[in-house]
PDB file of N, CA and C in Angstrom:
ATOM      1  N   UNK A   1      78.488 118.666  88.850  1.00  0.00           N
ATOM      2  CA  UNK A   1      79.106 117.470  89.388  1.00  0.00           C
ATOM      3  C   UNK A   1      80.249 117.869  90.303  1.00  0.00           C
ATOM      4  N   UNK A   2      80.667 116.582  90.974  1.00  0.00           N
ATOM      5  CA  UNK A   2      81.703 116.954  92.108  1.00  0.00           C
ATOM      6  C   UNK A   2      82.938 117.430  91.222  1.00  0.00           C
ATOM      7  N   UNK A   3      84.011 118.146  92.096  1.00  0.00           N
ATOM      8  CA  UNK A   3      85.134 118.481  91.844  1.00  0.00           C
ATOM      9  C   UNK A   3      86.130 117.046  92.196  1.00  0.00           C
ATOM     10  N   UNK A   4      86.628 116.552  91.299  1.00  0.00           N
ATOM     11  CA  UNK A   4      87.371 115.099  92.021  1.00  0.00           C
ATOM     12  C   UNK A   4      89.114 115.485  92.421  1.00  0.00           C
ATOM     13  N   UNK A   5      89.216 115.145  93.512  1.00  0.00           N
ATOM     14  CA  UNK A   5      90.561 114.915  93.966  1.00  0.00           C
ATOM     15  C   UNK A   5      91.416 114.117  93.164  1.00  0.00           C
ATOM     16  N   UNK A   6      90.963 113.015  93.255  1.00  0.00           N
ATOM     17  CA  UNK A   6      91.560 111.957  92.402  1.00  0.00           C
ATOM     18  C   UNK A   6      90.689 111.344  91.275  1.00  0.00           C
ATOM     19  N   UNK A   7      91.346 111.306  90.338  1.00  0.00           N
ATOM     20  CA  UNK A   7      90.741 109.806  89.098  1.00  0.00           C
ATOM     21  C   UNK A   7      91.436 108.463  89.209  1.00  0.00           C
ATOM     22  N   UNK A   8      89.896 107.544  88.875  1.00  0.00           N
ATOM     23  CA  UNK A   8      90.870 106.169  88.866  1.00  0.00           C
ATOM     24  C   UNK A   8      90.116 105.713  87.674  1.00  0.00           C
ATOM     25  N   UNK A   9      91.039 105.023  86.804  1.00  0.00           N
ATOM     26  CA  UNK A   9      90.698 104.711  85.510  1.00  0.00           C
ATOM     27  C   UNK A   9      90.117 103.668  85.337  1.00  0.00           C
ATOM     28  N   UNK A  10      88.844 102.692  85.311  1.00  0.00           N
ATOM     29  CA  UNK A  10      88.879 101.185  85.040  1.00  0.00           C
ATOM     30  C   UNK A  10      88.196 100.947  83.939  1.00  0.00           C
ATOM     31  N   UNK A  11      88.419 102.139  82.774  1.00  0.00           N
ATOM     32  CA  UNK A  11      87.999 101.442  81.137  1.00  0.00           C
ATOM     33  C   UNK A  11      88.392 100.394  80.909  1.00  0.00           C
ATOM     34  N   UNK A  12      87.753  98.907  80.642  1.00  0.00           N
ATOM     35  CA  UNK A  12      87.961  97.720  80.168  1.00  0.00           C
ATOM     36  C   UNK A  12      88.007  96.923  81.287  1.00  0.00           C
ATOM     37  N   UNK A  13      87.672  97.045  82.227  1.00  0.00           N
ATOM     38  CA  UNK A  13      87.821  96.095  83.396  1.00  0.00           C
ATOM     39  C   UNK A  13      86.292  96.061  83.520  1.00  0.00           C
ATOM     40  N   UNK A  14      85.836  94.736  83.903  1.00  0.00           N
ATOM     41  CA  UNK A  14      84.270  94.220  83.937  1.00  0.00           C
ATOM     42  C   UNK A  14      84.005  94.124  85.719  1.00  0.00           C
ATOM     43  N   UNK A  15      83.093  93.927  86.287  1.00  0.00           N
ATOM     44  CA  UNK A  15      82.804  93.779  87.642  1.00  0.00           C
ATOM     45  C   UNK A  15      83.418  92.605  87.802  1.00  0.00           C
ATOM     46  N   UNK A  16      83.480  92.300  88.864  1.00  0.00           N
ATOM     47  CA  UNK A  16      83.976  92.966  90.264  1.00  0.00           C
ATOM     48  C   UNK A  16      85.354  94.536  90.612  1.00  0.00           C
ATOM     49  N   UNK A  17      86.051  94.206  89.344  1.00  0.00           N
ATOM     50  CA  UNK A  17      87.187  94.903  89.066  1.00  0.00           C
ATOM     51  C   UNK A  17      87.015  96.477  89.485  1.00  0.00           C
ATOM     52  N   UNK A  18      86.096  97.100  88.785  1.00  0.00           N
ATOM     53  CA  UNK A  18      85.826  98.786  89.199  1.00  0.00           C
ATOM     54  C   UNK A  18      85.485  98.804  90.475  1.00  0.00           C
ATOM     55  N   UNK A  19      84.904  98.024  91.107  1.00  0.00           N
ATOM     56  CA  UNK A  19      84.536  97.970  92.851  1.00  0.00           C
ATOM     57  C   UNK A  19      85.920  97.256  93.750  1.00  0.00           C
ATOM     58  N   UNK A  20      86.321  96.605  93.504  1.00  0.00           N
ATOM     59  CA  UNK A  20      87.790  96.121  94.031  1.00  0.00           C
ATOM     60  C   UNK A  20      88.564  97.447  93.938  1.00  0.00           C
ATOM     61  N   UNK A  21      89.327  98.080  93.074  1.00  0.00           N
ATOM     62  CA  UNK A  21      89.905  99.096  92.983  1.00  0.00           C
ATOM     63  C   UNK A  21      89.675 100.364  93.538  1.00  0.00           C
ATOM     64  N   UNK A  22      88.413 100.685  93.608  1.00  0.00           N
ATOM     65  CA  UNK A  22      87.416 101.692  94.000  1.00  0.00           C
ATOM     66  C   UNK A  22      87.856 101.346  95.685  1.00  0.00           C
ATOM     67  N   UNK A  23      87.408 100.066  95.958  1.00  0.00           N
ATOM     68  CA  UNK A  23      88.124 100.329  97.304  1.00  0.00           C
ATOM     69  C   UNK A  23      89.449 100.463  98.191  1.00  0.00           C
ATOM     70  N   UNK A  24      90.169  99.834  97.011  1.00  0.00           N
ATOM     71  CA  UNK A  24      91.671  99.548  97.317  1.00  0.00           C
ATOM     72  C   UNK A  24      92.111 101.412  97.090  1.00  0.00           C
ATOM     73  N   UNK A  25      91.435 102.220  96.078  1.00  0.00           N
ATOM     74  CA  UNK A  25      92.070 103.413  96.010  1.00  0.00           C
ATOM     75  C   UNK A  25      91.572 104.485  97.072  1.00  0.00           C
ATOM     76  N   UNK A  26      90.501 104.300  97.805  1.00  0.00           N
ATOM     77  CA  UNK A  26      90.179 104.974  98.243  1.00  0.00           C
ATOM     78  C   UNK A  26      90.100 105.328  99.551  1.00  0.00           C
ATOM     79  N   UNK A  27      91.418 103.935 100.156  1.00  0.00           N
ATOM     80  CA  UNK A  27      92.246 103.719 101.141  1.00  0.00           C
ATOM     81  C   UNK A  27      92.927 105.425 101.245  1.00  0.00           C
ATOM     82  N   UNK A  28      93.565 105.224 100.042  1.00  0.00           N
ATOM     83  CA  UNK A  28      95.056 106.502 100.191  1.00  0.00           C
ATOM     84  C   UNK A  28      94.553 107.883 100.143  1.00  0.00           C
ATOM     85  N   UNK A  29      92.801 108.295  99.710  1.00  0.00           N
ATOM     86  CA  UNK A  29      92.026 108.990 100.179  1.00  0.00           C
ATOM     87  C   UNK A  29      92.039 110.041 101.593  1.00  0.00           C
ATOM     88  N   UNK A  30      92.040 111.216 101.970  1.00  0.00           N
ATOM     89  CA  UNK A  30      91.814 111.643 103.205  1.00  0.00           C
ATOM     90  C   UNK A  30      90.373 111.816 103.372  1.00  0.00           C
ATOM     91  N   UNK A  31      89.927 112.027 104.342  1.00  0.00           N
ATOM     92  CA  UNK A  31      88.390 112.217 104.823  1.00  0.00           C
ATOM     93  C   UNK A  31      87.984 113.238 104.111  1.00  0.00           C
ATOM     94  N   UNK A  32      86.711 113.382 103.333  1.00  0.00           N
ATOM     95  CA  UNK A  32      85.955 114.552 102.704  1.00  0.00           C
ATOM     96  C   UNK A  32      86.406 114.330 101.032  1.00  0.00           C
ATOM     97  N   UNK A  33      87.547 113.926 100.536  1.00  0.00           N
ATOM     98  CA  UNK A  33      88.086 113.752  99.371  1.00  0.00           C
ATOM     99  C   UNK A  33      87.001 113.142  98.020  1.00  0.00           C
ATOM    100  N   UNK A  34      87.595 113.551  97.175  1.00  0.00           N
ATOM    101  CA  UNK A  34      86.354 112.979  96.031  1.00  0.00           C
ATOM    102  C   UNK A  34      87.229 112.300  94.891  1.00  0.00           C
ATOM    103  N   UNK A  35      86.871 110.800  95.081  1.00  0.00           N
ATOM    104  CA  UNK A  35      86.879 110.204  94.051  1.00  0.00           C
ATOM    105  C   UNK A  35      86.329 109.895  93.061  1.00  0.00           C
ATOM    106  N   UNK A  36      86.793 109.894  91.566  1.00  0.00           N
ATOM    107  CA  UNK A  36      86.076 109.579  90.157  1.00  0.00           C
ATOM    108  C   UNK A  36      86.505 108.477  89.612  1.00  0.00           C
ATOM    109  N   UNK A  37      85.673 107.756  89.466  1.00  0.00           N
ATOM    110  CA  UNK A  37      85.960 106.187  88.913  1.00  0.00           C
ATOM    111  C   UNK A  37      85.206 106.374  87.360  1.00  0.00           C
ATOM    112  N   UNK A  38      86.395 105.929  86.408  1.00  0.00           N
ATOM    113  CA  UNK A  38      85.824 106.248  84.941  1.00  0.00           C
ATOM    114  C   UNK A  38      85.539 104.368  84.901  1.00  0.00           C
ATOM    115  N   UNK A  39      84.242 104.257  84.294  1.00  0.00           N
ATOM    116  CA  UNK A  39      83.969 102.728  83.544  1.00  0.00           C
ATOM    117  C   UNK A  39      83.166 102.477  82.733  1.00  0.00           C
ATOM    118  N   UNK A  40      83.742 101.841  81.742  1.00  0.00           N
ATOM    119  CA  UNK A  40      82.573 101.443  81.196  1.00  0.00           C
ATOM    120  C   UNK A  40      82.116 100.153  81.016  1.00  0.00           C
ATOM    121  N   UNK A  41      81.948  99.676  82.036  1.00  0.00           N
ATOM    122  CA  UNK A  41      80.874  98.774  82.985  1.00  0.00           C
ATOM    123  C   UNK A  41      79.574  98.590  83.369  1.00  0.00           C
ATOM    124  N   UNK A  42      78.452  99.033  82.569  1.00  0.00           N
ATOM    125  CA  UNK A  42      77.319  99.272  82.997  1.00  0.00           C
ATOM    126  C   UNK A  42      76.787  99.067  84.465  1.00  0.00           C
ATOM    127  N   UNK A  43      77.602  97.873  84.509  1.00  0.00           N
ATOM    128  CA  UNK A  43      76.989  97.214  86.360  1.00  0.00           C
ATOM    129  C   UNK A  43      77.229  98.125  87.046  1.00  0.00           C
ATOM    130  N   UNK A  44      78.551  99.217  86.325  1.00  0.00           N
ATOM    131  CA  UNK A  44      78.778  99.802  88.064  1.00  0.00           C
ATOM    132  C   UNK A  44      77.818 101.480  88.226  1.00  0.00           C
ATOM    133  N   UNK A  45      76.874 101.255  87.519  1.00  0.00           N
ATOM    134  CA  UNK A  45      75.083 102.008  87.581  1.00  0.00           C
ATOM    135  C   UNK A  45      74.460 101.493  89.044  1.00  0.00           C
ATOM    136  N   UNK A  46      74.849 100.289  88.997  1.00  0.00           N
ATOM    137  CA  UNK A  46      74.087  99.225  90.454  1.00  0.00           C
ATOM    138  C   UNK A  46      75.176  99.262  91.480  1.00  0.00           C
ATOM    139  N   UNK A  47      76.148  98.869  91.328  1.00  0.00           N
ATOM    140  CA  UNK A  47      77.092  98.549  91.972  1.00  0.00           C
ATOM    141  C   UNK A  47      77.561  99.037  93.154  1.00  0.00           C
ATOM    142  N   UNK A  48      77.927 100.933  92.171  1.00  0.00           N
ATOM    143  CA  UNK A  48      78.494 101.859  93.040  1.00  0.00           C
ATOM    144  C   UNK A  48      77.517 102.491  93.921  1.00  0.00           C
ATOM    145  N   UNK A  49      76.272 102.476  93.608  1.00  0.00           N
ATOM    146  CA  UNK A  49      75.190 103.208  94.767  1.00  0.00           C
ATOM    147  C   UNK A  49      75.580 101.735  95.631  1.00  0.00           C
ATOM    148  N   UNK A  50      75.476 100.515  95.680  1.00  0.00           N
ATOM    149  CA  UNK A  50      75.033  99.662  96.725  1.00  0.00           C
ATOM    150  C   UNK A  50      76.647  99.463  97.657  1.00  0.00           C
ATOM    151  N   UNK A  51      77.892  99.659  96.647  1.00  0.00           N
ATOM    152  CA  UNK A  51      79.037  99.787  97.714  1.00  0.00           C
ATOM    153  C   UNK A  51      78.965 100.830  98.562  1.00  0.00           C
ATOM    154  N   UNK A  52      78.568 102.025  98.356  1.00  0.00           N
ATOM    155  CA  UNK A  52      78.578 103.120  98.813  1.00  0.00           C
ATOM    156  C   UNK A  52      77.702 102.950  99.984  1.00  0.00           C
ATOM    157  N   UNK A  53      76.620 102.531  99.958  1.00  0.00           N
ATOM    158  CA  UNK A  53      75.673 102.274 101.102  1.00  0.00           C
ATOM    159  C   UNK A  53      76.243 101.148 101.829  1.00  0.00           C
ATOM    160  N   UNK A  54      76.767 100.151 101.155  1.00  0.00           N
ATOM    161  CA  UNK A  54      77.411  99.223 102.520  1.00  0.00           C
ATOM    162  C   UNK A  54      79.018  99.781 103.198  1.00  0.00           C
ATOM    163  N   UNK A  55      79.348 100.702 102.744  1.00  0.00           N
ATOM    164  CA  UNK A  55      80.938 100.617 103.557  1.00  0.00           C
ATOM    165  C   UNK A  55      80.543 102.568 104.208  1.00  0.00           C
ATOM    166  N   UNK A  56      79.625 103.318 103.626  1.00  0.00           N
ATOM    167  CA  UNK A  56      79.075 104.411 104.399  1.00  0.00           C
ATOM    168  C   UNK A  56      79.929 105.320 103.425  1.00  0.00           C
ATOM    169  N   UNK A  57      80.357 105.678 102.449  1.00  0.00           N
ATOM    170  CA  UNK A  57      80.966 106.687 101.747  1.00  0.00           C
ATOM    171  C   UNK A  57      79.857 106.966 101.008  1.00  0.00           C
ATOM    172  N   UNK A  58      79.940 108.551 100.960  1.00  0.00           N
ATOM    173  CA  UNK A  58      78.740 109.237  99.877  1.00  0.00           C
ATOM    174  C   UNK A  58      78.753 108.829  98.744  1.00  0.00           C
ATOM    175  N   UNK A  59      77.846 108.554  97.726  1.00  0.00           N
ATOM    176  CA  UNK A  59      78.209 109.155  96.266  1.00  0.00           C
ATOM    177  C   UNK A  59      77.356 110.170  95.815  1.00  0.00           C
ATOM    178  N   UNK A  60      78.008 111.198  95.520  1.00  0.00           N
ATOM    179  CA  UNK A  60      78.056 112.108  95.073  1.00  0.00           C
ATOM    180  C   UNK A  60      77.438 112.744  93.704  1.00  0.00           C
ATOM    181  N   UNK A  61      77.588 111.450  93.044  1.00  0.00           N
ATOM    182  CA  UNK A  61      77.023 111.419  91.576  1.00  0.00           C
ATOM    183  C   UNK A  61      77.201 110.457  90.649  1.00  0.00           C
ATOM    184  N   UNK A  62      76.985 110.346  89.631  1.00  0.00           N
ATOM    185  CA  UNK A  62      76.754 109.299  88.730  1.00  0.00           C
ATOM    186  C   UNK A  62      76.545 109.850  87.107  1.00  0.00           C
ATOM    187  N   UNK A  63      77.306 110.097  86.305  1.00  0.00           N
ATOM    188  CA  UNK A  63      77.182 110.312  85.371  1.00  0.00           C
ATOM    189  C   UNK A  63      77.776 109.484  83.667  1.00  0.00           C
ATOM    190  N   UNK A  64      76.328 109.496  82.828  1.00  0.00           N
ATOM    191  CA  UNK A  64      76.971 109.081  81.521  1.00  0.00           C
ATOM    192  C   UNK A  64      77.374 109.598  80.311  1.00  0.00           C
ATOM    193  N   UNK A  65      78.467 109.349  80.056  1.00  0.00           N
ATOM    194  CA  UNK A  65      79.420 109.875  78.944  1.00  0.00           C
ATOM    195  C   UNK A  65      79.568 108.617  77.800  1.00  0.00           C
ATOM    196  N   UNK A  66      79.887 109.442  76.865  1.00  0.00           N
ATOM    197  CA  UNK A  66      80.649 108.930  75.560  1.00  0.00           C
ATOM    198  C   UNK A  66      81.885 109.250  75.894  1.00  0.00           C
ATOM    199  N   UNK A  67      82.925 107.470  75.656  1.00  0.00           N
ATOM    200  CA  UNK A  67      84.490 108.107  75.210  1.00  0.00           C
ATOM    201  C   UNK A  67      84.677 106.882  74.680  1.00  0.00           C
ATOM    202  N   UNK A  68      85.747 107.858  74.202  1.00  0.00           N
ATOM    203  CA  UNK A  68      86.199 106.781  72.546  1.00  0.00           C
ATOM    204  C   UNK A  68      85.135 105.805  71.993  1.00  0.00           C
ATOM    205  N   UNK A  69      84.054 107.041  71.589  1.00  0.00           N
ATOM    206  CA  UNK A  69      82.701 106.475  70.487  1.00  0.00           C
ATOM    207  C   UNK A  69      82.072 105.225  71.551  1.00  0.00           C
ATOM    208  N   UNK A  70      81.959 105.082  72.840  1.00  0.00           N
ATOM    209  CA  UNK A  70      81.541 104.027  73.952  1.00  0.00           C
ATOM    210  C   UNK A  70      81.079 104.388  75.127  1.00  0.00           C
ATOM    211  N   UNK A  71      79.898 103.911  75.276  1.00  0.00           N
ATOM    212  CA  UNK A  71      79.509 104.639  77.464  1.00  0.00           C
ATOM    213  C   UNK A  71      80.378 104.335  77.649  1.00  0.00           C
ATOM    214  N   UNK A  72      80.380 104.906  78.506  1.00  0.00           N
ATOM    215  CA  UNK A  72      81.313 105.546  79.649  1.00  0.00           C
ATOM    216  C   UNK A  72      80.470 106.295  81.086  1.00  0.00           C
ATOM    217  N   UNK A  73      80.697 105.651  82.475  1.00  0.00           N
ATOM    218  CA  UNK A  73      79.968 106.459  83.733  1.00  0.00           C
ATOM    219  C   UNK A  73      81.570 107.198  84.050  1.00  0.00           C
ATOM    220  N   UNK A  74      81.185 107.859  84.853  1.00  0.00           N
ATOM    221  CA  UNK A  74      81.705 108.408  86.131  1.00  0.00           C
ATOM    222  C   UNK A  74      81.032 108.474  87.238  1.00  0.00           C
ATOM    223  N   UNK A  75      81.709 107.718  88.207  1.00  0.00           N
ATOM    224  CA  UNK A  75      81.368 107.587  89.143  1.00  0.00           C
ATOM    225  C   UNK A  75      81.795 108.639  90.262  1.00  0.00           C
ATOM    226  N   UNK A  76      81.227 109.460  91.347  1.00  0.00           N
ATOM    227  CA  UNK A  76      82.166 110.338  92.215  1.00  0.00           C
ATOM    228  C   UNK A  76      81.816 110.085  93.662  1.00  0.00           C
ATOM    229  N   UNK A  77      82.600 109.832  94.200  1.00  0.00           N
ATOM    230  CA  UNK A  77      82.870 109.018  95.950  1.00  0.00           C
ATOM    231  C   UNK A  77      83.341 109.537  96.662  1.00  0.00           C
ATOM    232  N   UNK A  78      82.788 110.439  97.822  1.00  0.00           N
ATOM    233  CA  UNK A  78      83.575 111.182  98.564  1.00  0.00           C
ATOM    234  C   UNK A  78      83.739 110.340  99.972  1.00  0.00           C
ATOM    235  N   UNK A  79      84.933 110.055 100.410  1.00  0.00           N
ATOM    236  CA  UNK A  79      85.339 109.756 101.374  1.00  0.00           C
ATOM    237  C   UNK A  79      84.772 110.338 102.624  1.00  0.00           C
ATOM    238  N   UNK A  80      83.974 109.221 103.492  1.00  0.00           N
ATOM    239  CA  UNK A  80      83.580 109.360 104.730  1.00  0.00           C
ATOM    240  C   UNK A  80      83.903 109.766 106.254  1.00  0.00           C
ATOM    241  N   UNK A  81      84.827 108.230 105.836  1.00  0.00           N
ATOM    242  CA  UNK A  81      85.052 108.245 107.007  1.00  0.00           C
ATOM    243  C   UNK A  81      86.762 107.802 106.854  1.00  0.00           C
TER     244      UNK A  81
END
């Protein structure tokens, strides 16, 4: 998996929330940078491939975890443009 620059945390936040943030953080991002969005949100399985294809940032990967005894993804977003 990617090496992440930054983490952004959105355990307990439901959609729209992990995609709002995801974009608001990835403002302060430089070009090439890799972001990790922790959620456990199932939606954002769907979500983050289809933001990623509408605003043109890679993703990188997609992975599921256990934390604190609960899925858990990580999401990883490398800045485009």
């Amino acid at each position: 998996m990617a090496q992440a620059d930054v983490t952004l945390d959105t355990l307990g936040l439901l959609c729209p929330m992990p995609i709002i943030l995801t974009a608001r953080k990835i403002k302060e991002l430089a070009v090439g940078q890799v972001l990790e969005v922790v959620s456990d949100d199932e939606g954002i399985k769907r979500d983050m491939p289809a933001w990623c294809q509408t605003t043109g940032h890679e993703l990188v990967g997609l992975e599921e975890q256990i934390v604190a005894s609960k899925p858990a993804y990580k999401a990883f977003v490398r800045k485009v443009r």
